[in-house]
Protein backbone atom coordinates (compact mmCIF):
# COMPACT_ATOMS: atom_id res chain seq x y z
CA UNK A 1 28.40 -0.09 23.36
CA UNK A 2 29.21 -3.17 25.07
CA UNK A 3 30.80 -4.61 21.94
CA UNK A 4 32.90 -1.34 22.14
CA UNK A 5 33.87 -2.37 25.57
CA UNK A 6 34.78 -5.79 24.90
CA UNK A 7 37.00 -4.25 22.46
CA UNK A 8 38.71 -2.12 24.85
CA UNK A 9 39.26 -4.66 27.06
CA UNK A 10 41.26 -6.83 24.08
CA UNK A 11 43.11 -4.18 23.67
CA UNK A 12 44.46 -2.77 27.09
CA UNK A 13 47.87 -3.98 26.78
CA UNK A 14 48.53 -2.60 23.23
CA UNK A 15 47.15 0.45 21.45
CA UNK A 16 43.16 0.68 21.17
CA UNK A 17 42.00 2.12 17.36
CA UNK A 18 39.41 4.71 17.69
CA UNK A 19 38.21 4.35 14.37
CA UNK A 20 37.33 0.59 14.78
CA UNK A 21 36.51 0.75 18.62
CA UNK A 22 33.53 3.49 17.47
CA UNK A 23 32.47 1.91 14.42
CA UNK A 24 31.19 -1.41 17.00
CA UNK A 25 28.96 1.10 18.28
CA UNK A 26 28.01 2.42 14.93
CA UNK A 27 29.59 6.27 15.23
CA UNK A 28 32.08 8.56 14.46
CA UNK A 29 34.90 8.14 17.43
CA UNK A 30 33.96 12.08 17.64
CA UNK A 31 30.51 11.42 18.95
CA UNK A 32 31.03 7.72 20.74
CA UNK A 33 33.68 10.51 22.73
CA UNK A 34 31.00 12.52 23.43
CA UNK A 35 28.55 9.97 24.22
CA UNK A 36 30.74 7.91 26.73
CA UNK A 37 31.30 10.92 29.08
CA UNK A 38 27.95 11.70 29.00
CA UNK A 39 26.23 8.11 29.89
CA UNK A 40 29.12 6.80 32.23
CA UNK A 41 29.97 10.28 33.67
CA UNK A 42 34.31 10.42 32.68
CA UNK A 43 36.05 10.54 30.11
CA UNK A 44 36.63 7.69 27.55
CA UNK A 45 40.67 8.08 28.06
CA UNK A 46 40.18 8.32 31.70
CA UNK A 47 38.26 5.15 32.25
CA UNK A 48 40.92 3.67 29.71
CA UNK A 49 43.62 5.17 31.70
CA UNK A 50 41.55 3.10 35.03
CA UNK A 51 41.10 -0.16 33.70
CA UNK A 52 45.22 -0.35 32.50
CA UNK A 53 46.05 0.61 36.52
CA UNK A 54 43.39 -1.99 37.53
CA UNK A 55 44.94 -4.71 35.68
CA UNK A 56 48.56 -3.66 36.24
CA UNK A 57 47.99 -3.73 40.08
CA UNK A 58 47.08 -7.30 39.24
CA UNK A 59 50.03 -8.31 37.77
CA UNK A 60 52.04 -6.93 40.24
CA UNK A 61 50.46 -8.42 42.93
CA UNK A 62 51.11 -11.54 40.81
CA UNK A 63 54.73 -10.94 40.66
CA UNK A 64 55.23 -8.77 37.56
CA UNK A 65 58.15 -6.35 37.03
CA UNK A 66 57.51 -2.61 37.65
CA UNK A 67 59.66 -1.83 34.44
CA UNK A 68 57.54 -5.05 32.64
CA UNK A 69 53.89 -4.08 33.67
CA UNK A 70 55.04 -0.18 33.03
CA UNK A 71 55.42 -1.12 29.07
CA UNK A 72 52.63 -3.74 29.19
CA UNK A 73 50.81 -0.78 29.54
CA UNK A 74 51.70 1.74 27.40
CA UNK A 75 54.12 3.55 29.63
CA UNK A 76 57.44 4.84 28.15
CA UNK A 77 59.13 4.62 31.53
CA UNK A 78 58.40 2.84 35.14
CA UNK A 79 58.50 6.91 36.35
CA UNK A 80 56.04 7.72 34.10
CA UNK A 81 53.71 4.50 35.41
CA UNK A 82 54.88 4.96 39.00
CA UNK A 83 53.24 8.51 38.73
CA UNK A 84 50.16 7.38 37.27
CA UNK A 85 50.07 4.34 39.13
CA UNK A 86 50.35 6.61 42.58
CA UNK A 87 47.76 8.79 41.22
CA UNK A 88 45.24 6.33 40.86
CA UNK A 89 45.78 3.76 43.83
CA UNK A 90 47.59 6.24 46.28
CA UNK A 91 50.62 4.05 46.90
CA UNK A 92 53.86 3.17 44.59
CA UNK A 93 54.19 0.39 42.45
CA UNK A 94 56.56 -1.28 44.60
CA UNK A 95 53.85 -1.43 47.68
CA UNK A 96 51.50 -3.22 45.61
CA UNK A 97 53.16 -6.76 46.48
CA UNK A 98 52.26 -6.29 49.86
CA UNK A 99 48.74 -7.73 50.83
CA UNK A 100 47.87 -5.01 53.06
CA UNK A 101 48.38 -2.36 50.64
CA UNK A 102 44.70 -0.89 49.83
CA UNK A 103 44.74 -0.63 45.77
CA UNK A 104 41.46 0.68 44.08
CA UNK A 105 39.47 -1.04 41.11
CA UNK A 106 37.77 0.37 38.00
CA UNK A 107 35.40 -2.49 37.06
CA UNK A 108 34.54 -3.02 32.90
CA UNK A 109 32.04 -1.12 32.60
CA UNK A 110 28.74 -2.57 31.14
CA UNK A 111 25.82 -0.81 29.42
CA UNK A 112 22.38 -2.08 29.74
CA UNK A 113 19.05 -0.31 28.44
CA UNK A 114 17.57 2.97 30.34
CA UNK A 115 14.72 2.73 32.20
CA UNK A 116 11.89 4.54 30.21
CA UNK A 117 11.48 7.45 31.67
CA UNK A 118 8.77 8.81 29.48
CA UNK A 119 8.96 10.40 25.29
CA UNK A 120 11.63 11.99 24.45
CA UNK A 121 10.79 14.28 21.20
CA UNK A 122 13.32 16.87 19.19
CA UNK A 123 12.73 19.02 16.94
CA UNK A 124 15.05 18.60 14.00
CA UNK A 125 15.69 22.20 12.07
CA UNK A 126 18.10 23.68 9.76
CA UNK A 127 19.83 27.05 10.72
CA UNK A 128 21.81 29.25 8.39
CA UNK A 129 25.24 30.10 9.68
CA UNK A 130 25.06 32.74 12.89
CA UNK A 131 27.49 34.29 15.69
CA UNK A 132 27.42 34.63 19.57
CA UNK A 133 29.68 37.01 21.99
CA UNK A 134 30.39 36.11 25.10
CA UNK A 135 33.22 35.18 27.89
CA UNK A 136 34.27 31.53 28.30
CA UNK A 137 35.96 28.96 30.83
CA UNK A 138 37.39 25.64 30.18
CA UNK A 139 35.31 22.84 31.94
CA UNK A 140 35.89 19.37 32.56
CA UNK A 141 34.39 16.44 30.90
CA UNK A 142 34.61 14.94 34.49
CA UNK A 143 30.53 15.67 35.39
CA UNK A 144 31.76 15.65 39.04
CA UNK A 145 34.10 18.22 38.27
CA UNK A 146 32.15 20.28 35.64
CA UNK A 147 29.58 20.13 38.13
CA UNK A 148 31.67 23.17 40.72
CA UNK A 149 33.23 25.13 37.66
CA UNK A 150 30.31 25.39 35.46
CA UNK A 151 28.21 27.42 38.61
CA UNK A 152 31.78 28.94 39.86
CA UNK A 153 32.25 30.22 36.43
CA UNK A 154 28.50 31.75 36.45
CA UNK A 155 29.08 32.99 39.99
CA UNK A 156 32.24 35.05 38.54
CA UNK A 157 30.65 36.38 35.65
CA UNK A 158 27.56 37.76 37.73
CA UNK A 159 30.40 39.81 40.00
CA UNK A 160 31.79 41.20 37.14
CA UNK A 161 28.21 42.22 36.17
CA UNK A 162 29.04 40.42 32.17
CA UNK A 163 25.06 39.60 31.79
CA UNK A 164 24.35 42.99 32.44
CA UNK A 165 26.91 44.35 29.90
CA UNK A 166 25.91 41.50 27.35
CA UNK A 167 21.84 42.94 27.60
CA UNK A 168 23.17 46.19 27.74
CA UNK A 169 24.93 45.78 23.91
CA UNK A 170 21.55 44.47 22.84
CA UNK A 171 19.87 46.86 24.31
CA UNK A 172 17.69 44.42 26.24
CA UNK A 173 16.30 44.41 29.68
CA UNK A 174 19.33 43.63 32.03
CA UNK A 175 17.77 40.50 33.40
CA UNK A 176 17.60 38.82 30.38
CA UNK A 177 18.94 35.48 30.07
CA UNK A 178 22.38 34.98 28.49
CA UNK A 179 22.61 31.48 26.74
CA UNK A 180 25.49 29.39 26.75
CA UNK A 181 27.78 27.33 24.10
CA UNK A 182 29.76 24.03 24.42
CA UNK A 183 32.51 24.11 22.12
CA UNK A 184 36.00 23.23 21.90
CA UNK A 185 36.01 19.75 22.94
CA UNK A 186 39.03 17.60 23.90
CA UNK A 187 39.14 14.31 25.44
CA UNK A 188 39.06 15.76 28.91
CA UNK A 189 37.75 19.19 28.64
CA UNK A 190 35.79 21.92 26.72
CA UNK A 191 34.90 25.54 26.77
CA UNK A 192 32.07 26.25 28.15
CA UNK A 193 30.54 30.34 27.26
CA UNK A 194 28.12 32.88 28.90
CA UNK A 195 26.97 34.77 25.29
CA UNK A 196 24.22 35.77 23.01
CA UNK A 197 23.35 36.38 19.80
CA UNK A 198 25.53 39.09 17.62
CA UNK A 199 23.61 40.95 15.65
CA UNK A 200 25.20 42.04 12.25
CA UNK A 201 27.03 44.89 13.04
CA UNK A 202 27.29 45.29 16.42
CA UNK A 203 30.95 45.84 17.56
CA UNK A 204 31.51 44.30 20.67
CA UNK A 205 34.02 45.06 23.41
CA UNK A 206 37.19 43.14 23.34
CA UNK A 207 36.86 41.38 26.37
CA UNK A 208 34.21 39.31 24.56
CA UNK A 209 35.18 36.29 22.38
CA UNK A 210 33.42 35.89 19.11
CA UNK A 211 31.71 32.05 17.99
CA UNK A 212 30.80 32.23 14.23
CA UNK A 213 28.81 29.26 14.04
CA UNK A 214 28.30 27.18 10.52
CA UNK A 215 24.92 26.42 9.00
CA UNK A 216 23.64 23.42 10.26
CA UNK A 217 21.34 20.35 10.96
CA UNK A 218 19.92 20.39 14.36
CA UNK A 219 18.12 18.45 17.34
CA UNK A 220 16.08 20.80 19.67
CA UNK A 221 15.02 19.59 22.92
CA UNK A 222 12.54 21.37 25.20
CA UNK A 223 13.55 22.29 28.70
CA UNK A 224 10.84 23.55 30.64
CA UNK A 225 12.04 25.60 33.51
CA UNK A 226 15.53 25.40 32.22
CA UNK A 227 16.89 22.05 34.35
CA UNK A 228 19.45 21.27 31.41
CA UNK A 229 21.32 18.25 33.25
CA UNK A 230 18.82 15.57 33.34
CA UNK A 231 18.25 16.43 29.78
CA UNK A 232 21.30 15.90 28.81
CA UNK A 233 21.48 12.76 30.46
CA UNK A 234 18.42 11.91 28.52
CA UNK A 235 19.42 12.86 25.35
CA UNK A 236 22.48 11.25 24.98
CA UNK A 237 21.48 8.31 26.96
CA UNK A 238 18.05 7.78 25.34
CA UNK A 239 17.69 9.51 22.29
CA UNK A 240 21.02 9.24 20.31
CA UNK A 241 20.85 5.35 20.94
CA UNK A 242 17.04 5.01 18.96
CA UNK A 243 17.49 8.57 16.70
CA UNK A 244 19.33 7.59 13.58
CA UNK A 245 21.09 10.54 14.35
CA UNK A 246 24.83 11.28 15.95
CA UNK A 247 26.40 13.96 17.32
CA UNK A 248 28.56 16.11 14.48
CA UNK A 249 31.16 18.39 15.15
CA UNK A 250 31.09 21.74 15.93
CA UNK A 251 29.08 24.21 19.35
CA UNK A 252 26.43 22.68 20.99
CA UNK A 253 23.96 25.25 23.08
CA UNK A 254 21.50 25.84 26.27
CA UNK A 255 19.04 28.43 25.28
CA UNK A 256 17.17 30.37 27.81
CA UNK A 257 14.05 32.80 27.49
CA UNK A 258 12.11 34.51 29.85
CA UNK A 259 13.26 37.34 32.36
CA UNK A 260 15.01 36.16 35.26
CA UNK A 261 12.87 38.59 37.72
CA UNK A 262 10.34 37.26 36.89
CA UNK A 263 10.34 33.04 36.90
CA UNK A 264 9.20 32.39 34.00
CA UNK A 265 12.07 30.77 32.43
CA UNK A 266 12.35 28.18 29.55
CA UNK A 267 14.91 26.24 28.20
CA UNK A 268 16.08 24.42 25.07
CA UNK A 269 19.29 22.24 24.21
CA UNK A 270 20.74 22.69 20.88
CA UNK A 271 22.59 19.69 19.38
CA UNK A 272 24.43 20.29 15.88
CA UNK A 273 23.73 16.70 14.47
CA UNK A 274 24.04 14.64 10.94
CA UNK A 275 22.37 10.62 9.94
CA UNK A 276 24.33 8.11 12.21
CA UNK A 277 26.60 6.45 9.92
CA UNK A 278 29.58 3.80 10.70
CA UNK A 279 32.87 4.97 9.68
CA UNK A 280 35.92 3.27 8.38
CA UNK A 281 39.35 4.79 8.56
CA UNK A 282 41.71 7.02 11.10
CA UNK A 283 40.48 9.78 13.01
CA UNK A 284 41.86 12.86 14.64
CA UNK A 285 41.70 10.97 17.45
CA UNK A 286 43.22 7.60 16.50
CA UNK A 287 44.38 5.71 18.57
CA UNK A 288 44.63 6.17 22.66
């Protein structure tokens, strides 16, 4: 990872190669994506985005050229930087020549080992292909952000009564727990869905959205009492870095059992995953 960031920081005045930035940490740029916004809590783009405004507040401050620092950095025009630029440090390009202007910092980040914090253990299982129902909201990778939608979202479906209906369908007690799927990943969002498991068959309503999910490879982690944050924190942190395994494409899920009434719930995070490999080559997601 830190040989990732050194890279990066070579490359912040030109364009940065996703392909060969991920391959220094030995990973598809799909899951060092994943992996970055997980450990260092934004977005790989954003922090990009941060360290270009960092250094371009320094060379304005050392007497650079809006219009000059603006392409230095990869914008097409000094509007286009002067709106970023604002965004960040909360004052115009042109202010940042002044010594009293206050202009904010995003430091190169540096990875170090986690503190052991106890085993971590998955279960690694294949699963024929399957399908879940459910409703969906688009959630930030920002874990600040995701943070208020992901229990807004849950607060919204509970008005509209959508667990109930989901148990209802199944013909399950209506304080079953619903589970939830993490799909549809960008570099600064995905969806995040209430659902369940669709038994073949069963037509649903079509307020519900329908996630056909492919046969797969997958690591299981144990949640007691269904606390999924720290575990993900864990997992990506800890157990991707010593696994031999990466991330692959495609839903990841929180499982929950047990009846709500009555406390007893447990959890489990479902990780589609294949052997970590390095990769050669373009990407989807080339170059940023």
């Amino acid at each position: 990872m830190n040989a990732a960031m050194d890279y990066i920081e070579g490359h912040l005045a030109d364009r940065i190669d996703m392909a060969n930035l991920a391959g220094r940490a030995c990973c598809s740029a799909y899951h060092f994506t994943r992996y970055f916004s997980f450990v260092a809590d934004l977005p790989l783009r954003e922090y990009i985005r941060n360290r270009r405004l960092t250094l371009a507040a320094v060379d304005l401050r050392a007497g650079g050229k809006v219009v000059d620092v603006a392409l230095r950095y990869g914008y097409e025009s000094p509007e286009a930087f002067s709106r970023a630029f604002k965004g960040f440090h909360g004052a115009m390009p042109s202010a940042a020549r002044d010594p009293d202007t206050a202009l904010k910092s995003c430091p190169k980040m540096v990875f170090s080992p986690p503190v052991k914090s106890g085993e971590l253990t998955a279960r690694v299982v294949q699963r024929e292909d399957f399908a879940v129902f459910g409703v969906y909201t688009r959630v930030s990778t920002n874990m600040e952000k995701a943070f208020e939608q992901v229990p807004r979202f849950f607060k919204k479906c509970d008005e509209d009564l959508v667990p109930d209906e989901i148990n209802a369908l199944l013909g399950q007690f209506h304080d079953n727990h619903t589970i939830s799927a993490i799909f549809g990943h960008t570099d600064s969002s995905y969806k995040y869905m209430l659902c369940n498991f669709l038994p073949p068959g069963l037509v649903v309503p079509d307020k519900f959205t329908v996630l056909r999910v492919p046969a797969a490879t997958w690591a299981v982690f144990d949640v007691p009492g269904g606390d999924m944050q720290p575990m993900w924190q864990r997992v990506w942190a800890e157990w991707f870095a010593a696994s031999g395994y990466e991330a692959a494409r495609g839903p990841s899920f929180e499982m929950y059992y047990g009846l709500a009434g009555h406390g007893n719930v447990f959890g489990e995070i479902w990780i589609p995953v294949i052997p970590a490999r390095k990769l050669t080559g373009k990407t989807s997601l080339d170059q940023v």
